[in-house]
Protein backbone atom coordinates (compact mmCIF):
# COMPACT_ATOMS: atom_id res chain seq x y z
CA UNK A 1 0.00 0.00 0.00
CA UNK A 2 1.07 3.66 -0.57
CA UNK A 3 0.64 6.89 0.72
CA UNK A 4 -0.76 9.47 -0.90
CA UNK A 5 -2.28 13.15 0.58
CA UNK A 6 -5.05 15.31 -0.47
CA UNK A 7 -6.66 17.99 -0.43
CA UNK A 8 -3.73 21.23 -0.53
CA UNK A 9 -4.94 22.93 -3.45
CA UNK A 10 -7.90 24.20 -1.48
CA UNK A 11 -7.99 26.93 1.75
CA UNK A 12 -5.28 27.99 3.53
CA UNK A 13 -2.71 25.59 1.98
CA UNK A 14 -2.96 27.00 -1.90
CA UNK A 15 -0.37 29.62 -1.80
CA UNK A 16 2.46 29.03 -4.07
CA UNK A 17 5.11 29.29 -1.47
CA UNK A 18 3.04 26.89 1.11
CA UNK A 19 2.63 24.69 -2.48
CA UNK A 20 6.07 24.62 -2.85
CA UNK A 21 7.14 23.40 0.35
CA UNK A 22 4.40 21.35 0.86
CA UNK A 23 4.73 19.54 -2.13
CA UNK A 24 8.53 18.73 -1.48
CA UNK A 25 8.18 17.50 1.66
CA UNK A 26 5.72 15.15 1.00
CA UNK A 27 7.72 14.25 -1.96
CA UNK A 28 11.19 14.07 0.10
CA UNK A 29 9.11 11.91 3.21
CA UNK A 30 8.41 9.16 0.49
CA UNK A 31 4.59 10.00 -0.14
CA UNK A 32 3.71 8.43 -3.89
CA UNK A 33 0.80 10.50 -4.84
CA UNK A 34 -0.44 14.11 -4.58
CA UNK A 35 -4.32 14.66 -5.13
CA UNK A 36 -6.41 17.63 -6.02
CA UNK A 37 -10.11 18.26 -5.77
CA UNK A 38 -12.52 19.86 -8.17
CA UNK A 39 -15.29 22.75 -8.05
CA UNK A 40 -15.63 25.71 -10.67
CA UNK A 41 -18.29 27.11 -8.15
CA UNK A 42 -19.86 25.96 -5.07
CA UNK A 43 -23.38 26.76 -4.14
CA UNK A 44 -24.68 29.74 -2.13
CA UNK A 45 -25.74 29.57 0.21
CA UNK A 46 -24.15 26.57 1.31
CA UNK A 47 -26.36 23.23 0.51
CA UNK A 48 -26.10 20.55 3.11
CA UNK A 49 -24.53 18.06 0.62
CA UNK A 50 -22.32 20.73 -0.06
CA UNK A 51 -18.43 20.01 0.74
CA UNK A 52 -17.11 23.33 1.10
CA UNK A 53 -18.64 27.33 1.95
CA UNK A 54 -18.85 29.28 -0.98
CA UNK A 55 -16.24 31.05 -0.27
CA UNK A 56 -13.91 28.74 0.45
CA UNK A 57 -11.20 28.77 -1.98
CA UNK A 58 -10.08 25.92 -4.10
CA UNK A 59 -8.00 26.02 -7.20
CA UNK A 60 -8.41 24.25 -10.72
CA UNK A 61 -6.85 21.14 -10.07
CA UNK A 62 -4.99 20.72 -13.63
CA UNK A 63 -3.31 23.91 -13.12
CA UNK A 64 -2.79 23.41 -9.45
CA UNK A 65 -1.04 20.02 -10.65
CA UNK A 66 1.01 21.32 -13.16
CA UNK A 67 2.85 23.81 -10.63
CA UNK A 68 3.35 20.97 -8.15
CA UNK A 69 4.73 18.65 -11.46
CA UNK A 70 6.86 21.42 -11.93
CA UNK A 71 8.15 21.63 -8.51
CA UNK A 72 8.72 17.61 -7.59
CA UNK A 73 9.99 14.85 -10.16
CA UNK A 74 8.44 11.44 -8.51
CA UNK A 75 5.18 11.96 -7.11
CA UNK A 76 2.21 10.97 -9.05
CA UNK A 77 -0.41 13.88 -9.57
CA UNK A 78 -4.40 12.94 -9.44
CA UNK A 79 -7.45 14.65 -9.41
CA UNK A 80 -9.38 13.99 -7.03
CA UNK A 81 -11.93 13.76 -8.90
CA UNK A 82 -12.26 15.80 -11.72
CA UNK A 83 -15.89 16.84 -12.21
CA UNK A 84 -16.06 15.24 -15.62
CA UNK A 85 -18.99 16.21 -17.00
CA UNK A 86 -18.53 19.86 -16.43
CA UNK A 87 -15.66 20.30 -18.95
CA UNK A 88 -15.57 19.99 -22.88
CA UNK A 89 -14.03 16.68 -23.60
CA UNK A 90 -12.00 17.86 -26.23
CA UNK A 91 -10.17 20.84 -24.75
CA UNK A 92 -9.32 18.57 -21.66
CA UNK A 93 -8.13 15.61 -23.22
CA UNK A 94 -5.63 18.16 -24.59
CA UNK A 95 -5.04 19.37 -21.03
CA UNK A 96 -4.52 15.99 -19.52
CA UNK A 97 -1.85 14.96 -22.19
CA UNK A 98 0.00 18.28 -22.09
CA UNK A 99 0.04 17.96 -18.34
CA UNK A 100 0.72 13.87 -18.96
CA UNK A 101 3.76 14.46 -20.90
CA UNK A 102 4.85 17.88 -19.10
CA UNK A 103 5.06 15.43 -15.54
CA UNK A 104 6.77 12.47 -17.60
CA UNK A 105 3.51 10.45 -17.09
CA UNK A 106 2.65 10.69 -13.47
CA UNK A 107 -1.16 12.00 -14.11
CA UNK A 108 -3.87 10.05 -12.54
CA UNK A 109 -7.01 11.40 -13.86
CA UNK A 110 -9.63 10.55 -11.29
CA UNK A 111 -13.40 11.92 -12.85
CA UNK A 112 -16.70 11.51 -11.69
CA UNK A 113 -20.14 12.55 -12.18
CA UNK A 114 -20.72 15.35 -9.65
CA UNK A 115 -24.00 15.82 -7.52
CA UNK A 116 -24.17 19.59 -6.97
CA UNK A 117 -26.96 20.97 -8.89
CA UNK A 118 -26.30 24.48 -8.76
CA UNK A 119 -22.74 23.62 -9.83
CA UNK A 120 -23.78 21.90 -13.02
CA UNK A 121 -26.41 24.41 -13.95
CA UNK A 122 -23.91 27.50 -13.63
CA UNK A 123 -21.82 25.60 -16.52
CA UNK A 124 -25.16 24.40 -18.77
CA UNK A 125 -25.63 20.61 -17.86
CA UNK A 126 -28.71 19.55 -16.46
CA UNK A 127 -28.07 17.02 -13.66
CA UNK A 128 -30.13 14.75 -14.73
CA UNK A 129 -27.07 14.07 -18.32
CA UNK A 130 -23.97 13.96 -15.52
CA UNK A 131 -24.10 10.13 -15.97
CA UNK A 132 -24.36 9.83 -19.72
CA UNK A 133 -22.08 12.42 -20.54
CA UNK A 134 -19.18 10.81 -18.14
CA UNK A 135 -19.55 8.17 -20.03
CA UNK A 136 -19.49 9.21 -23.56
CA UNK A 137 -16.83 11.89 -22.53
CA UNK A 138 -14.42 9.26 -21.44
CA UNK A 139 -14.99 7.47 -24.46
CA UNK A 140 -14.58 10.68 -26.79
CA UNK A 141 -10.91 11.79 -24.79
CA UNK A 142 -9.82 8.29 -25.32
CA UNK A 143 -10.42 8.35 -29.12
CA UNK A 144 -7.85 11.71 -29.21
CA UNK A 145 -5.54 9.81 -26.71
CA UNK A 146 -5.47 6.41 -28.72
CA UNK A 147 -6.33 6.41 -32.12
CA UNK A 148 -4.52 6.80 -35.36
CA UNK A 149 -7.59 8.19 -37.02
CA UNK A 150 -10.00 10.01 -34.19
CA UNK A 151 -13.17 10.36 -34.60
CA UNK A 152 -16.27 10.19 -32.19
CA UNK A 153 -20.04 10.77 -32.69
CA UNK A 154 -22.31 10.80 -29.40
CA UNK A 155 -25.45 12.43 -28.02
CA UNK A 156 -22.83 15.26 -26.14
CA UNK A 157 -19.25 15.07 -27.83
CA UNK A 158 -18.91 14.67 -32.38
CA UNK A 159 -15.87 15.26 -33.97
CA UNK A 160 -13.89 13.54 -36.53
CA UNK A 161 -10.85 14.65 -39.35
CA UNK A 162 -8.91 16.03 -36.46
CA UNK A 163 -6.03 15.19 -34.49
CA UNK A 164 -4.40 16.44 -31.11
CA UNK A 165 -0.56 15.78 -30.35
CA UNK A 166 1.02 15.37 -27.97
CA UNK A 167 -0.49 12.19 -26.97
CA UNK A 168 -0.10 10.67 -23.38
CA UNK A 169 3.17 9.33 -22.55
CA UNK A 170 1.46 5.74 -22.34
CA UNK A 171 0.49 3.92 -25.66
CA UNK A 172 -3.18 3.63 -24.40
CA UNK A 173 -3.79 7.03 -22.53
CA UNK A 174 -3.38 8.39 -18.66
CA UNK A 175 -4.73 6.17 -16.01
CA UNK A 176 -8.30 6.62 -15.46
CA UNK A 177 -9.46 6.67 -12.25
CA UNK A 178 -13.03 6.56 -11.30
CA UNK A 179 -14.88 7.88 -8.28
CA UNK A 180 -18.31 7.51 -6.42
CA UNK A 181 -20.34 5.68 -4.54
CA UNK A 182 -23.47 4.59 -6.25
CA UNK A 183 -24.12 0.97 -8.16
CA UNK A 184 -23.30 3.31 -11.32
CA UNK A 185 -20.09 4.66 -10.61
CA UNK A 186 -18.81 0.94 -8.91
CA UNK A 187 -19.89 -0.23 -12.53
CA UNK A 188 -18.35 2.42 -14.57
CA UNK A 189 -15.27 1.73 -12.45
CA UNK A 190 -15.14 -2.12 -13.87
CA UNK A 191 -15.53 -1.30 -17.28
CA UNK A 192 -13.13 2.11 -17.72
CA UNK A 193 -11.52 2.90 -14.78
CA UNK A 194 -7.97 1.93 -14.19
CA UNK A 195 -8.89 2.17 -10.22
CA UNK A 196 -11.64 3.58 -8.01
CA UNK A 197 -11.51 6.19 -5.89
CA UNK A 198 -13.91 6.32 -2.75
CA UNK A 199 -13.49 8.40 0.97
CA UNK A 200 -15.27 7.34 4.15
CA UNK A 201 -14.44 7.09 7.99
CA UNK A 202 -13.00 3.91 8.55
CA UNK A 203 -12.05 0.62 7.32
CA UNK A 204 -15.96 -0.63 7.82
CA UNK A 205 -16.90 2.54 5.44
CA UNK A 206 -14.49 1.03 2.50
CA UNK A 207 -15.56 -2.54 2.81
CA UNK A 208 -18.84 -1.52 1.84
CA UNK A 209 -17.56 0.07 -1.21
CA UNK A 210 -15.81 -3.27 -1.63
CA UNK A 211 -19.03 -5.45 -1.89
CA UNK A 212 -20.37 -2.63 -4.44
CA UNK A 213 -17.35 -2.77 -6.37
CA UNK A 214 -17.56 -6.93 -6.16
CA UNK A 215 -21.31 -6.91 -7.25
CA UNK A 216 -20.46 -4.27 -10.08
CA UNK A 217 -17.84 -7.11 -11.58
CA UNK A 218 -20.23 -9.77 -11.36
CA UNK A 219 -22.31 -7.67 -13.95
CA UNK A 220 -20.48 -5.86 -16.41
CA UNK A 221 -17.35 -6.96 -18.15
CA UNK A 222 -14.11 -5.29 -17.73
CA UNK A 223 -11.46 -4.87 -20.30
CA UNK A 224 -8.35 -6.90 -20.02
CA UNK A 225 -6.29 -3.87 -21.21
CA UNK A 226 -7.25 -1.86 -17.31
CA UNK A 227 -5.44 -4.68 -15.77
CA UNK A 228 -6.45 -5.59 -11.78
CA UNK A 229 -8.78 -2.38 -10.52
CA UNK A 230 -6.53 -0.49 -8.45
CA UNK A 231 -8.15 0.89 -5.00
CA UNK A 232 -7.71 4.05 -3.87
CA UNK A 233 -9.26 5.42 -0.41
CA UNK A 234 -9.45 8.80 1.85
CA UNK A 235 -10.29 8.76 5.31
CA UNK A 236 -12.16 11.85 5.82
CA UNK A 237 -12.63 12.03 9.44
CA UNK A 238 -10.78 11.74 11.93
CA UNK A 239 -8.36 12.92 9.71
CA UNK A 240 -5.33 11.58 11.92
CA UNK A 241 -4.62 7.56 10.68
CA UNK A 242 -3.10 5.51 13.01
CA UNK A 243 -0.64 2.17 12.39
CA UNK A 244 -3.76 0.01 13.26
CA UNK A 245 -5.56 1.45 11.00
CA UNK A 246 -3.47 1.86 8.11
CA UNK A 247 -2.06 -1.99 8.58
CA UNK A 248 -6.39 -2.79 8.35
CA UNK A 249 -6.63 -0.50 5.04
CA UNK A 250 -3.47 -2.61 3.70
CA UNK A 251 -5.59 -5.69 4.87
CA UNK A 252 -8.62 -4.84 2.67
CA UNK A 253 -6.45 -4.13 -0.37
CA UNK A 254 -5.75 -0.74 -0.69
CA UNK A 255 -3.12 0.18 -3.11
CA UNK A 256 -3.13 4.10 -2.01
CA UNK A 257 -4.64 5.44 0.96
CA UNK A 258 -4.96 8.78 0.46
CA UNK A 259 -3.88 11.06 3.61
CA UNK A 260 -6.63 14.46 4.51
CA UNK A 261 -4.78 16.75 6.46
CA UNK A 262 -7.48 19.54 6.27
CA UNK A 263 -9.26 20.94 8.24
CA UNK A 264 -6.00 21.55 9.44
CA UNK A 265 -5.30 25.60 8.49
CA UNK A 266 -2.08 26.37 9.17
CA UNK A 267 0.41 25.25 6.56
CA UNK A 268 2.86 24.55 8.66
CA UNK A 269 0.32 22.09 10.98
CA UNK A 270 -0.34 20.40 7.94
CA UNK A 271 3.90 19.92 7.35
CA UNK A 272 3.44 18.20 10.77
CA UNK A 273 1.07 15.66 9.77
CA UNK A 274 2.51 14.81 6.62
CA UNK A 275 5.84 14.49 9.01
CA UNK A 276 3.96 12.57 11.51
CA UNK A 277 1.89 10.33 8.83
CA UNK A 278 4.61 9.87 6.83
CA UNK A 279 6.17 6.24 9.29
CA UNK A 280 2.52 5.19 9.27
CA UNK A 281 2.93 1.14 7.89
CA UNK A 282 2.29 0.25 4.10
C-alpha cells in the first residue's frame, strides 16, 4: 500500500510558497501520490450536501497540478476527482496529455459525475445528463488519446478529421481513475476505470464500497487492457490515521490510501502531519 495526501490545493494551503514546500516535503518523506479536488463554483448559500462554503477557496486542479509537477519529479499527480462532466471533452483531453507528458507520465485522472446541482447548472448541464455524458466523454478523450484516425459521434461530444498531439506518454492514454459511490459509478469503475476512488471514515466505510465494487464485476465486463482495478481510499474524518488502522486499510487491499490533512489551516500544521503520517505502515 502507498501513501498518498489530499486535499492542498484548497484553503489555507494554496499559496504558491506553502505549495512549494508542501509539495517537497511530501515528496522528500516518500509519499507516492499528490491529489487535487474539483469545483468551478460551489453553491450559495451553502447546501447541506455541499463540501465546502462558498467562499472557500479551491484552485483548478490541472493547473494546481502542473505547478506541483513542476516543482517535484516522482510523485504521481491525481485529481481527485475531476468533475467530468462539467468540462468539454476535447479541450481537456488536450489538457490531460499536455500535463501527462509535461510530468513524464505521473497523471492520474480521477473523474466523476458530480452531484451539486447548482454547480452543473452555472456551466449548462442539467443534472439529470452527468451520468451519460461521463460516459461518452471518457470514451470521446480516449479516441484523441489512442487512435490513429479520431473520430467520435455521441449524443454530447462529435468530432472527426482532427487530431491532437502530444499524446499521453502511455500507448493507451493516462490512467483513469473513477470515483463515487453509487451501483453506477462501482460499474463504470469495472468497465473504464484503471482504479476507483472512494473516501469514508473507517475501514468498515471502504468494505462496503468493496461489496459494491464486487457486485459491479459480477455484472459488467471489464477490459483486459485496465489490468487488476486499483483501489484508492481517503479517510475523511478523523483525519489523523493511526498504524492500526493503516495496517487494516493494507488488509482490505488498498493500493493508495490517500492522507486528509485539512481541516487543518495552518500550513505549517499540515507539514506536521505529513511528518507525523509519513512512518505510518504500508
Amino acid at each position: 500500500m502507498e501513501l498518498g495526501v489530499y486535499g492542498l490545493s484548497a484553503k489555507a494551503t494554496l499559496g504558491p510558497v506553502e505549495t512549494a514546500r508542501l509539495a517537497r516535503l511530501a515528496e522528500e518523506l516518500g509519499y507516492r501520490s499528490w491529489w487535487a479536488g474539483d469545483h468551478v463554483v460551489l453553491p450559495s448559500p451553502r447546501l447541506p450536501d455541499s463540501p465546502m462554503a462558498p467562499t472557500d477557496p479551491i484552485l483548478d486542479p490541472l493547473v494546481h497540478l502542473s505547478y506541483v509537477a513542476a516543482l517535484t519529479e516522482r510523485i504521481e499527480l491525481g485529481t481527485g476527482i475531476l468533475i467530468l462532466p462539467q468540462r468539454n471533452p476535447v479541450v481537456l483531453a488536450k489538457q490531460v496529455a499536455s500535463l501527462d507528458v509535461l510530468s513524464g507520465g505521473r497523471l492520474l485522472l480521477g473523474v466523476a459525475p458530480g452531484y451539486l446541482e447548482p454547480e452543473m447548472a452555472a456551466v449548462g448541464v442539467r443534472l439529470s445528463e452527468r451520468g451519460a455524458r461521463t460516459d461518452e466523454y471518457l470514451d470521446a478523450m480516449r479516441q484523441l488519446w489512442t487512435e490513429p484516425e479520431p473520430a467520435f459521434h455521441g449524443r454530447y461530444a462529435d468530432f472527426e478529421h482532427v487530431d491532437a498531439h502530444p499524446r499521453p506518454v502511455r500507448p493507451d492514454g493516462p490512467r483513469i481513475v473513477i470515483g463515487g459511490h453509487s451501483p453506477a459509478a462501482y460499474r463504470r469503475a469495472v468497465r473504464k476505470g484503471h482504479g476507483w476512488i472512494g473516501n469514508g471514515s473507517s475501514p468498515e466505510d471502504l468494505i462496503v464500497h468493496l461489496e459494491g465494487l464486487r457486485e459491479a464485476a459480477a455484472e459488467v465486463s471489464r477490459p483486459a487492457r485496465l489490468g487488476r482495478l486499483q483501489i484508492n481510499f481517503m479517510q475523511l474524518d478523523p483525519v489523523e490515521v493511526d498504524a492500526e488502522r493503516a495496517l487494516r486499510y493494507a488488509e482490505l487491499g488498498v493500493d493508495r490510501l490517500l492522507l486528509y490533512p485539512l481541516p487543518l489551516e495552518d500550513p505549517v500544521e499540515v507539514g506536521a502531519f505529513l511528518e507525523r503520517h509519513a512512518g505510518l505502515p504500508h
